[in-house]
Protein backbone atom coordinates (compact mmCIF):
# COMPACT_ATOMS: atom_id res chain seq x y z
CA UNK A 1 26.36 9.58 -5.01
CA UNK A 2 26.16 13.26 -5.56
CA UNK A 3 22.95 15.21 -5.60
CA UNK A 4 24.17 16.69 -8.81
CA UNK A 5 23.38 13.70 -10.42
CA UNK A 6 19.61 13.88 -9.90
CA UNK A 7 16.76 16.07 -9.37
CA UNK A 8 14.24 15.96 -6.75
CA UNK A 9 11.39 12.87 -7.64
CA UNK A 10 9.41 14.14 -9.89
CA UNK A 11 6.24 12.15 -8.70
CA UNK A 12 7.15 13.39 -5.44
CA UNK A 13 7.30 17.41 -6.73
CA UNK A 14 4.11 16.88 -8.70
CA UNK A 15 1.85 15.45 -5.58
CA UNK A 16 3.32 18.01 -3.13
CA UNK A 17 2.67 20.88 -5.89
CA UNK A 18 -1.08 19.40 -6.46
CA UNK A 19 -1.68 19.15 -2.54
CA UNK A 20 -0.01 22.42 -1.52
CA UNK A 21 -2.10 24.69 -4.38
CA UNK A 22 -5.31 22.90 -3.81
CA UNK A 23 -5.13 23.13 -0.18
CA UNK A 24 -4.93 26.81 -0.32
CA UNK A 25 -7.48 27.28 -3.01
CA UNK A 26 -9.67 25.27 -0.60
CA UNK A 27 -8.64 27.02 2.11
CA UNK A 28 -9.52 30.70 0.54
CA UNK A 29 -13.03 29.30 -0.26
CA UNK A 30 -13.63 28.18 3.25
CA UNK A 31 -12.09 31.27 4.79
CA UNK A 32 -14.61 33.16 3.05
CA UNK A 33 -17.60 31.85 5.56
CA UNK A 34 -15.38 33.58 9.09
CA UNK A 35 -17.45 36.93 6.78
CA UNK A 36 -20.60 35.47 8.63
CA UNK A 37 -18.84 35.55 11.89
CA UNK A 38 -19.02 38.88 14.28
CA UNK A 39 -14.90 40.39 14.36
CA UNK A 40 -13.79 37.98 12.36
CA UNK A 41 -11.49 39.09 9.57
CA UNK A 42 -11.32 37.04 6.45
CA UNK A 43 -8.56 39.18 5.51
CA UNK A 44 -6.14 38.71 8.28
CA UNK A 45 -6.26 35.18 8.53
CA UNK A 46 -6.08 34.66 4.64
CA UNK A 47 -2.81 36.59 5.17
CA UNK A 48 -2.05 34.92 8.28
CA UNK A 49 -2.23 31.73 5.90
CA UNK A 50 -0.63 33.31 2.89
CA UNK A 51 2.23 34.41 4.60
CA UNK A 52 2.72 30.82 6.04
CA UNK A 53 2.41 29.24 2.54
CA UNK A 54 5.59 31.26 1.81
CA UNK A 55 7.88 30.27 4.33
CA UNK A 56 6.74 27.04 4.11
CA UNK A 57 7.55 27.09 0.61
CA UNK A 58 10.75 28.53 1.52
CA UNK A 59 11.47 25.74 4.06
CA UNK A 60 10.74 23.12 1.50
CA UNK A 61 13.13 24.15 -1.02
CA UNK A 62 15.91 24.89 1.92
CA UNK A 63 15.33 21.37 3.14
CA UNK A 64 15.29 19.93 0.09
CA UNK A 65 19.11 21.83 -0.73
CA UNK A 66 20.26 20.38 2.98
CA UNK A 67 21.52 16.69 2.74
CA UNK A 68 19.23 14.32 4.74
CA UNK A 69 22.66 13.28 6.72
CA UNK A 70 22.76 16.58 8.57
CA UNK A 71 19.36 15.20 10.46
CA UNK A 72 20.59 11.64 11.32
CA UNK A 73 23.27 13.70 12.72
CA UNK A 74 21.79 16.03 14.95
CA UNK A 75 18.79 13.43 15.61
CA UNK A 76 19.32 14.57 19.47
CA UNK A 77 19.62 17.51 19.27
CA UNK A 78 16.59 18.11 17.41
CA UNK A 79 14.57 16.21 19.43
CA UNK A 80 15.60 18.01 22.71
CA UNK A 81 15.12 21.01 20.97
CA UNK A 82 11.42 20.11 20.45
CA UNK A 83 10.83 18.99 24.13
CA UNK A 84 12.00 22.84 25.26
CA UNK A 85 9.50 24.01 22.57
CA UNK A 86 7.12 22.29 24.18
CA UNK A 87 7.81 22.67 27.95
CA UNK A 88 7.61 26.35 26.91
CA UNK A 89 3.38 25.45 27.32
CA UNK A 90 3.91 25.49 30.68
CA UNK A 91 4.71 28.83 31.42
CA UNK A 92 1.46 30.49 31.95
CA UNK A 93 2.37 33.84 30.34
CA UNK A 94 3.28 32.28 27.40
CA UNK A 95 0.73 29.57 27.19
CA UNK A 96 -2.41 30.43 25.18
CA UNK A 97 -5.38 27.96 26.36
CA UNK A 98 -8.49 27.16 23.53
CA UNK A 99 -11.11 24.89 23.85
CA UNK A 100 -10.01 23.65 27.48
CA UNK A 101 -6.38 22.63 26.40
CA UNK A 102 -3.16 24.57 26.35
CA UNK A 103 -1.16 23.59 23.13
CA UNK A 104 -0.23 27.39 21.94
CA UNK A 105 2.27 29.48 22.66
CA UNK A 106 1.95 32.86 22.37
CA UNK A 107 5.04 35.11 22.00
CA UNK A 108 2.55 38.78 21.55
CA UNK A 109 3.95 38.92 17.53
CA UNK A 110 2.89 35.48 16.99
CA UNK A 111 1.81 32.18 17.88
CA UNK A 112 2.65 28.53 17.14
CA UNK A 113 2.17 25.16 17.90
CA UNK A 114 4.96 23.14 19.91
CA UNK A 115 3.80 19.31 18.74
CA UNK A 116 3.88 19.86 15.74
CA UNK A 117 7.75 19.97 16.01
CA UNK A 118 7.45 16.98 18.31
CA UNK A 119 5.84 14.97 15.73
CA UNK A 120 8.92 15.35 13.09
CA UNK A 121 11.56 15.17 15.63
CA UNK A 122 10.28 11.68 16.44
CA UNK A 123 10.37 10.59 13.34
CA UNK A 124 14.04 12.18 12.67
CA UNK A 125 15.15 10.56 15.94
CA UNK A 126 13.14 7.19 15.62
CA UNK A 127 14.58 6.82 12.24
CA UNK A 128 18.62 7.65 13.31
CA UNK A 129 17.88 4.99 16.05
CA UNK A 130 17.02 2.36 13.67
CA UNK A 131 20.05 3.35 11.52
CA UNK A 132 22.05 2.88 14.78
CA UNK A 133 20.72 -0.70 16.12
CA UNK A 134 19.23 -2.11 12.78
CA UNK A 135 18.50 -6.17 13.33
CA UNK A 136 18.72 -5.38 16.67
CA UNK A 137 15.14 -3.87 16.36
CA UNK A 138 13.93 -7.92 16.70
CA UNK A 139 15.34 -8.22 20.45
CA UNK A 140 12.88 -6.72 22.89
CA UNK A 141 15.77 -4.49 24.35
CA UNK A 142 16.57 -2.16 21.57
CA UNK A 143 13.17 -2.64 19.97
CA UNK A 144 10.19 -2.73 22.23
CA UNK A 145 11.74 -1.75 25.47
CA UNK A 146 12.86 1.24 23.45
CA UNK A 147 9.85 2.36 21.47
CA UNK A 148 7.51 1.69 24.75
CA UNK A 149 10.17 4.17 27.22
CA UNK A 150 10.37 6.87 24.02
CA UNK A 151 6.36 7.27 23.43
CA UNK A 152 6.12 7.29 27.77
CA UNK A 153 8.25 9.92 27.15
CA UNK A 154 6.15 11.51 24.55
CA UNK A 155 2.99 10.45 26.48
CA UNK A 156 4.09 12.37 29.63
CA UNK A 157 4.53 15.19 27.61
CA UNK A 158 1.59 15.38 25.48
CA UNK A 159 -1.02 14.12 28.05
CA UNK A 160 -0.12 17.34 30.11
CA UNK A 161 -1.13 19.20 27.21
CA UNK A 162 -4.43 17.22 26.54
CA UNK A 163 -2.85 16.25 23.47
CA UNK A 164 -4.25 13.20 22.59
CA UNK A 165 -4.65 13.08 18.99
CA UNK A 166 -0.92 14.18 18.58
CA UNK A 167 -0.12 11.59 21.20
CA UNK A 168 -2.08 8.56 18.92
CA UNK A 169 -0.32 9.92 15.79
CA UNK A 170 2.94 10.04 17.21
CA UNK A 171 2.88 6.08 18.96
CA UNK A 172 0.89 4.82 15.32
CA UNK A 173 3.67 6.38 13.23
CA UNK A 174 6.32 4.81 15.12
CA UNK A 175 4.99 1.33 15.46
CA UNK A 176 4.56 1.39 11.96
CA UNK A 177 8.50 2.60 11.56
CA UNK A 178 9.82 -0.53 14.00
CA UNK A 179 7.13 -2.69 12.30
CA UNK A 180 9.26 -1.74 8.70
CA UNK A 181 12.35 -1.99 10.36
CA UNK A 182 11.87 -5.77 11.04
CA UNK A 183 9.99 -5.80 14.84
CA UNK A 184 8.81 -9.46 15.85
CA UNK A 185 5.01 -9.86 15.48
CA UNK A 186 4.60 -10.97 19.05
CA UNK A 187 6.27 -7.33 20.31
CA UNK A 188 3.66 -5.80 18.08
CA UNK A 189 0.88 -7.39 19.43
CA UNK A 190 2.36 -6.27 22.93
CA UNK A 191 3.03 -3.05 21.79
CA UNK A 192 -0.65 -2.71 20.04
CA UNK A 193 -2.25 -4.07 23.04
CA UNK A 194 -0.46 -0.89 25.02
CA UNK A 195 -1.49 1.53 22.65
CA UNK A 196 -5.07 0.29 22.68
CA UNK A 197 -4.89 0.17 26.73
CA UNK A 198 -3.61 4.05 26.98
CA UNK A 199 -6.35 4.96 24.60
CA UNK A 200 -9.11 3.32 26.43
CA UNK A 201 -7.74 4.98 29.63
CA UNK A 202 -7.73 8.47 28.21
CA UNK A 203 -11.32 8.35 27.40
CA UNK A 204 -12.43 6.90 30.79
CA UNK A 205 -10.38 9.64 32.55
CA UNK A 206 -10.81 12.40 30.40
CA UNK A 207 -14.64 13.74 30.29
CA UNK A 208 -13.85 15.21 26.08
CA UNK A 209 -12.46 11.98 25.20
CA UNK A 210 -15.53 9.95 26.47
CA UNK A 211 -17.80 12.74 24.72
CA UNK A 212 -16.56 12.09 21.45
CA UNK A 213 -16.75 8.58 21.87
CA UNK A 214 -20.09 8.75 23.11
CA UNK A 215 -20.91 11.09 20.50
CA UNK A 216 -19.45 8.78 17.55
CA UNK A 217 -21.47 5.50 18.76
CA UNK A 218 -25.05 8.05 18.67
CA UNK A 219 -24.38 11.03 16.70
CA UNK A 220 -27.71 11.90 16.83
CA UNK A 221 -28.91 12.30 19.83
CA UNK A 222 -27.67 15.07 21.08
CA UNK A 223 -27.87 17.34 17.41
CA UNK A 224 -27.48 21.05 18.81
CA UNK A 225 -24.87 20.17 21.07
CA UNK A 226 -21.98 17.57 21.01
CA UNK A 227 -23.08 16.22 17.50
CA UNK A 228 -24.27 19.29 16.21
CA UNK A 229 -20.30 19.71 14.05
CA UNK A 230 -20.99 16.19 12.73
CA UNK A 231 -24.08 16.24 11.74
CA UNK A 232 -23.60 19.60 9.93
CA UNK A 233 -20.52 18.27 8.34
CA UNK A 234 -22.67 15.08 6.75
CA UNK A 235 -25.43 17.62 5.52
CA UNK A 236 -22.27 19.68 4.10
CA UNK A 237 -21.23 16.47 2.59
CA UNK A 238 -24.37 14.85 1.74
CA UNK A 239 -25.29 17.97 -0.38
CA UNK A 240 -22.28 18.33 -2.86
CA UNK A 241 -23.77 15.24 -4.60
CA UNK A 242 -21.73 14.01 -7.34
CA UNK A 243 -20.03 17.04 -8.94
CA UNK A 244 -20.60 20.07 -5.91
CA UNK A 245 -21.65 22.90 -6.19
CA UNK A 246 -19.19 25.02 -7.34
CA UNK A 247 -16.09 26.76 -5.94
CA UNK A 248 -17.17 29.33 -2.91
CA UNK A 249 -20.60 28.21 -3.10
CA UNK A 250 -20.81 26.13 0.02
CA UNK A 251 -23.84 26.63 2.49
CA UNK A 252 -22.89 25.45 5.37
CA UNK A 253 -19.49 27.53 5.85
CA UNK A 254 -21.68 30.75 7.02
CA UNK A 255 -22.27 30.12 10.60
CA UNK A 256 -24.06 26.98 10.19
CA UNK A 257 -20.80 24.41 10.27
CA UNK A 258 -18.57 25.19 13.53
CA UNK A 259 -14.56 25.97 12.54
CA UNK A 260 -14.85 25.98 8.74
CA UNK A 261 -11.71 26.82 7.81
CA UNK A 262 -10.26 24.17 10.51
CA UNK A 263 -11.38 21.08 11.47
CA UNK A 264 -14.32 20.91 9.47
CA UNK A 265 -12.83 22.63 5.78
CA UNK A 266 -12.65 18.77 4.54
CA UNK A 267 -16.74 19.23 4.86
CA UNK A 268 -16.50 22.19 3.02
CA UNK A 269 -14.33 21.08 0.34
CA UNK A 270 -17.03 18.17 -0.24
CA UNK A 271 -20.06 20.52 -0.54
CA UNK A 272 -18.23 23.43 -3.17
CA UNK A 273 -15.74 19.89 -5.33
CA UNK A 274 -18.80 17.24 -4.61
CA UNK A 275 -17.54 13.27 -4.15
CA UNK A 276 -15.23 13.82 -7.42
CA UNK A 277 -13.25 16.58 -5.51
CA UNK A 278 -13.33 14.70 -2.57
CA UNK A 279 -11.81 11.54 -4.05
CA UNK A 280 -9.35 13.66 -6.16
CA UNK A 281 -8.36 14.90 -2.72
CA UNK A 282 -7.49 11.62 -1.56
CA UNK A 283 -6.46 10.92 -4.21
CA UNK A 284 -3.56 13.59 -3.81
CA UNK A 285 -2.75 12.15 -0.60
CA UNK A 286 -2.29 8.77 -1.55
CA UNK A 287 0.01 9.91 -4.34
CA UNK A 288 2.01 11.44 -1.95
CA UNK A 289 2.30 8.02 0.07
CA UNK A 290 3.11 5.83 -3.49
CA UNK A 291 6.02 8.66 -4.36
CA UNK A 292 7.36 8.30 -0.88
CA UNK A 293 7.58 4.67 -0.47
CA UNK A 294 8.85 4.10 -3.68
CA UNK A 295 11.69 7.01 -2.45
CA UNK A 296 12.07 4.59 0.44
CA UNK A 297 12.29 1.30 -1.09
CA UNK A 298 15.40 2.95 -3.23
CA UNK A 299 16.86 4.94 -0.16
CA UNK A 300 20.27 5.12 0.16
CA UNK A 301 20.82 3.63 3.78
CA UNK A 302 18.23 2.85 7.04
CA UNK A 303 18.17 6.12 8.36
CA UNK A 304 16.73 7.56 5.18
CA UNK A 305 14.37 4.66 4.07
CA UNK A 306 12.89 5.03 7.75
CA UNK A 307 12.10 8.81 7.65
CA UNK A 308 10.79 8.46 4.03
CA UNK A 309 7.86 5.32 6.16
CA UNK A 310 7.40 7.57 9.13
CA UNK A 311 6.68 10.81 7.69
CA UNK A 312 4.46 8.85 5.07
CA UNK A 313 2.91 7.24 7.91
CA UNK A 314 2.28 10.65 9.75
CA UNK A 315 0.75 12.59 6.67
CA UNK A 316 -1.96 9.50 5.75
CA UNK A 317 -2.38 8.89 9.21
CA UNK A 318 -2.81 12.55 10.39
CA UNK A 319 -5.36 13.64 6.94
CA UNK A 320 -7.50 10.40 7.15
CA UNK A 321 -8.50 10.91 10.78
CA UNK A 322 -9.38 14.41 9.86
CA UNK A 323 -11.53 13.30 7.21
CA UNK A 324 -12.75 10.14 8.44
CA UNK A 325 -14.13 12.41 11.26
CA UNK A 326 -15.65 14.01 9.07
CA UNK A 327 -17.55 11.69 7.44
CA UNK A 328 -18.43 10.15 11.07
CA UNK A 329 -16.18 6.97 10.25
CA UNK A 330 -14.13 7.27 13.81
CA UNK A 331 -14.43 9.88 16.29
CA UNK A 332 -14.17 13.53 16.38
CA UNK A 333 -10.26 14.90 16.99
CA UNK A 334 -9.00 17.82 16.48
CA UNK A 335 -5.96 17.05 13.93
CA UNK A 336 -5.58 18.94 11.11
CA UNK A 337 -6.08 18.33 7.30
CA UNK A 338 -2.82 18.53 6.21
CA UNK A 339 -1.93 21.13 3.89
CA UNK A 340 -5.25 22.49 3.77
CA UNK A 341 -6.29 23.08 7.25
CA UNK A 342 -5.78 26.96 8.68
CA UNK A 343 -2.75 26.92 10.73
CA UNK A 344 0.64 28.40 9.70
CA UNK A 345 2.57 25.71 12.22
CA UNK A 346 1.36 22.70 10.39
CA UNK A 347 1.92 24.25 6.92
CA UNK A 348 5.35 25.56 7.14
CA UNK A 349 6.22 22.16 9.14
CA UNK A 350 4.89 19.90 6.88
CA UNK A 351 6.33 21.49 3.97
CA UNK A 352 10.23 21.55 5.42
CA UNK A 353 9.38 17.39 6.57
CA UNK A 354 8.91 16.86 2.86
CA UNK A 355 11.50 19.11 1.64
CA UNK A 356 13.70 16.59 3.57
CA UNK A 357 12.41 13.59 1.68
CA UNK A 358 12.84 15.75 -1.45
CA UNK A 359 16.57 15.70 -0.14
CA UNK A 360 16.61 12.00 0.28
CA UNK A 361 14.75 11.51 -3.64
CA UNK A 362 18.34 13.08 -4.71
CA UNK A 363 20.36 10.47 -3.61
CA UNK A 364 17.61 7.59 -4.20
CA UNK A 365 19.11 4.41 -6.25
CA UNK A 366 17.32 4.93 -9.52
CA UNK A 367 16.86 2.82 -12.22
């Protein structure tokens, strides 16, 4: 079936058009508290941001012009590419450490974030693998075996890094990609029960990971230190009431809640848009999950069906935690909120992953 034949989903287009301009409108308003901040410059980083809207922009429609194919294809290749991009972390001149981690590189011009290629090279090469062994996915060879050696892999990788949060992404999206594909209940329970074990063994061994935990289970008793963001982000909540008070009006953005513009911008977009903003917000999001599955349920073979579940899976997965952090429903992490967040890497990455599903809406069996 020729992509002249059809245009790109229109349900699809509308939610990633919604998501993309709020984010950034969100994003300006939030940017606006780094004025409070000694050296910080709203202007460069709205630039920073603006200039990464662009290309991601750019990427989308690119994508979106580059038949889905070419990725099942060069599944590999891809992937390899995005363990060098990552390996480049270790090379302490080009490694830029924040907050007692190492996950940016720094080339001088710019910087970037390796995993967040990782995370849609997974999915690319998850999904070509289930094109390639498809029932075999029920026989604990080519399914469980497989998806247990390829997040080791990942975990290896990312657990170097003090990646964590990536790491948990990553390992959910795919489980819920072989769980699609047709994976035996008792090798998800297996599987589930390994995931749960590796969490659990992160947070014993790693002093941040037990801090958050502790932090989530009594929030407040430590309120000017560990849950000082949390508590701020509830009052930030708590105060936009029903309707909010108003775009660029938020209190708690100048110097009273820590990384506005970052982790915490979902709090911010509470207090200016109120609970009606923040349900539109999610709102957006789980538009963007309805257009996508109904892209997969009509995809034209495995491969595409597959990417269409896992990068669905990554987007809700990756935004809720973000905001359910927020709102002190699971622990701290430092994930972004998707299309919103500051951070040209996830922006411009998330916007060519969808531009590939925009690819696959083209050939989609339509009625």
């Amino acid at each position: 079936m020729s992509k002249n034949n059809h245009r790109i989903d229109k349900l699809l287009l509308f939610s990633i058009a919604l998501l993309t301009i709020g984010g950034f409108v969100i994003f300006v308003s939030a940017s606006m508290g780094l004025l409070a901040e000694n050296g910080a410059s709203f202007g460069s980083v709205a630039i920073k941001q603006t200039i990464s809207l662009i290309i991601g922009i750019a990427a989308f429609f690119i994508f979106a012009n580059i038949k889905y194919t070419f990725w099942r294809k060069s599944a590999f290749f891809v992937l390899v590419f995005a363990f060098v991009l990552n390996l480049i972390l270790f090379i302490p001149q080009l490694s830029l450490y924040h907050g007692g981690a190492s996950r940016w590189v720094d080339l001088g011009f710019m910087t970037f974030q390796p995993s967040e290629f990782l995370k849609i090279a997974f999915i690319i090469y998850a999904a070509a693998w289930l094109q390639h062994i498809r029932d075999s996915v029920k026989t604990f060879k080519h399914g469980l075996l497989a998806l247990v050696v390829l997040i080791a892999i990942f975990s290896a990788l990312l657990l170097a890094q003090s990646d964590t949060d990536t790491l948990v992404i990553i390992a959910f999206t795919g489980l819920v990609m072989f769980v699609v594909a047709g994976m035996p209940i008792r090798h998800i329970a297996v599987f589930g029960a390994m995931l749960v074990g590796l969490v659990l063994a992160v947070i014993v061994m790693r002093p941040y990971a037990l801090t958050r935990v502790e932090t989530f289970l009594n929030r407040g008793s430590d309120t000017q230190g560990a849950g000082y963001q949390i508590n701020q982000s509830l009052i930030a909540i708590g105060s936009g009431q029903l309707m909010g008070r108003g775009f660029g009006q938020s209190i708690q953005k100048f110097g009273y809640l820590p990384q506005p513009t970052d982790d915490s911008i979902f709090a911010v977009a509470a207090e200016e848009f109120g609970f009606v903003g923040g349900i539109a917000l999610v709102g957006l999001f789980v538009l963007l999950a309805i257009s996508s599955l109904r892209i997969a349920v009509r995809s034209p073979d495995v491969f595409a069906g597959m990417y269409c579940v896992g990068i669905t899976a990554l987007i809700i997965t990756e935004s809720f935690m973000n905001m359910s952090a927020m709102l002190g429903l699971v622990p701290l992490s430092g994930v972004p909120l998707l299309f919103v967040s500051h951070g040209g890497t996830a922006l411009i990455i998330v916007l060519g992953a969808t531009g590939i599903l925009a690819n696959i809406s083209r050939y989609s069996q339509r009625t």
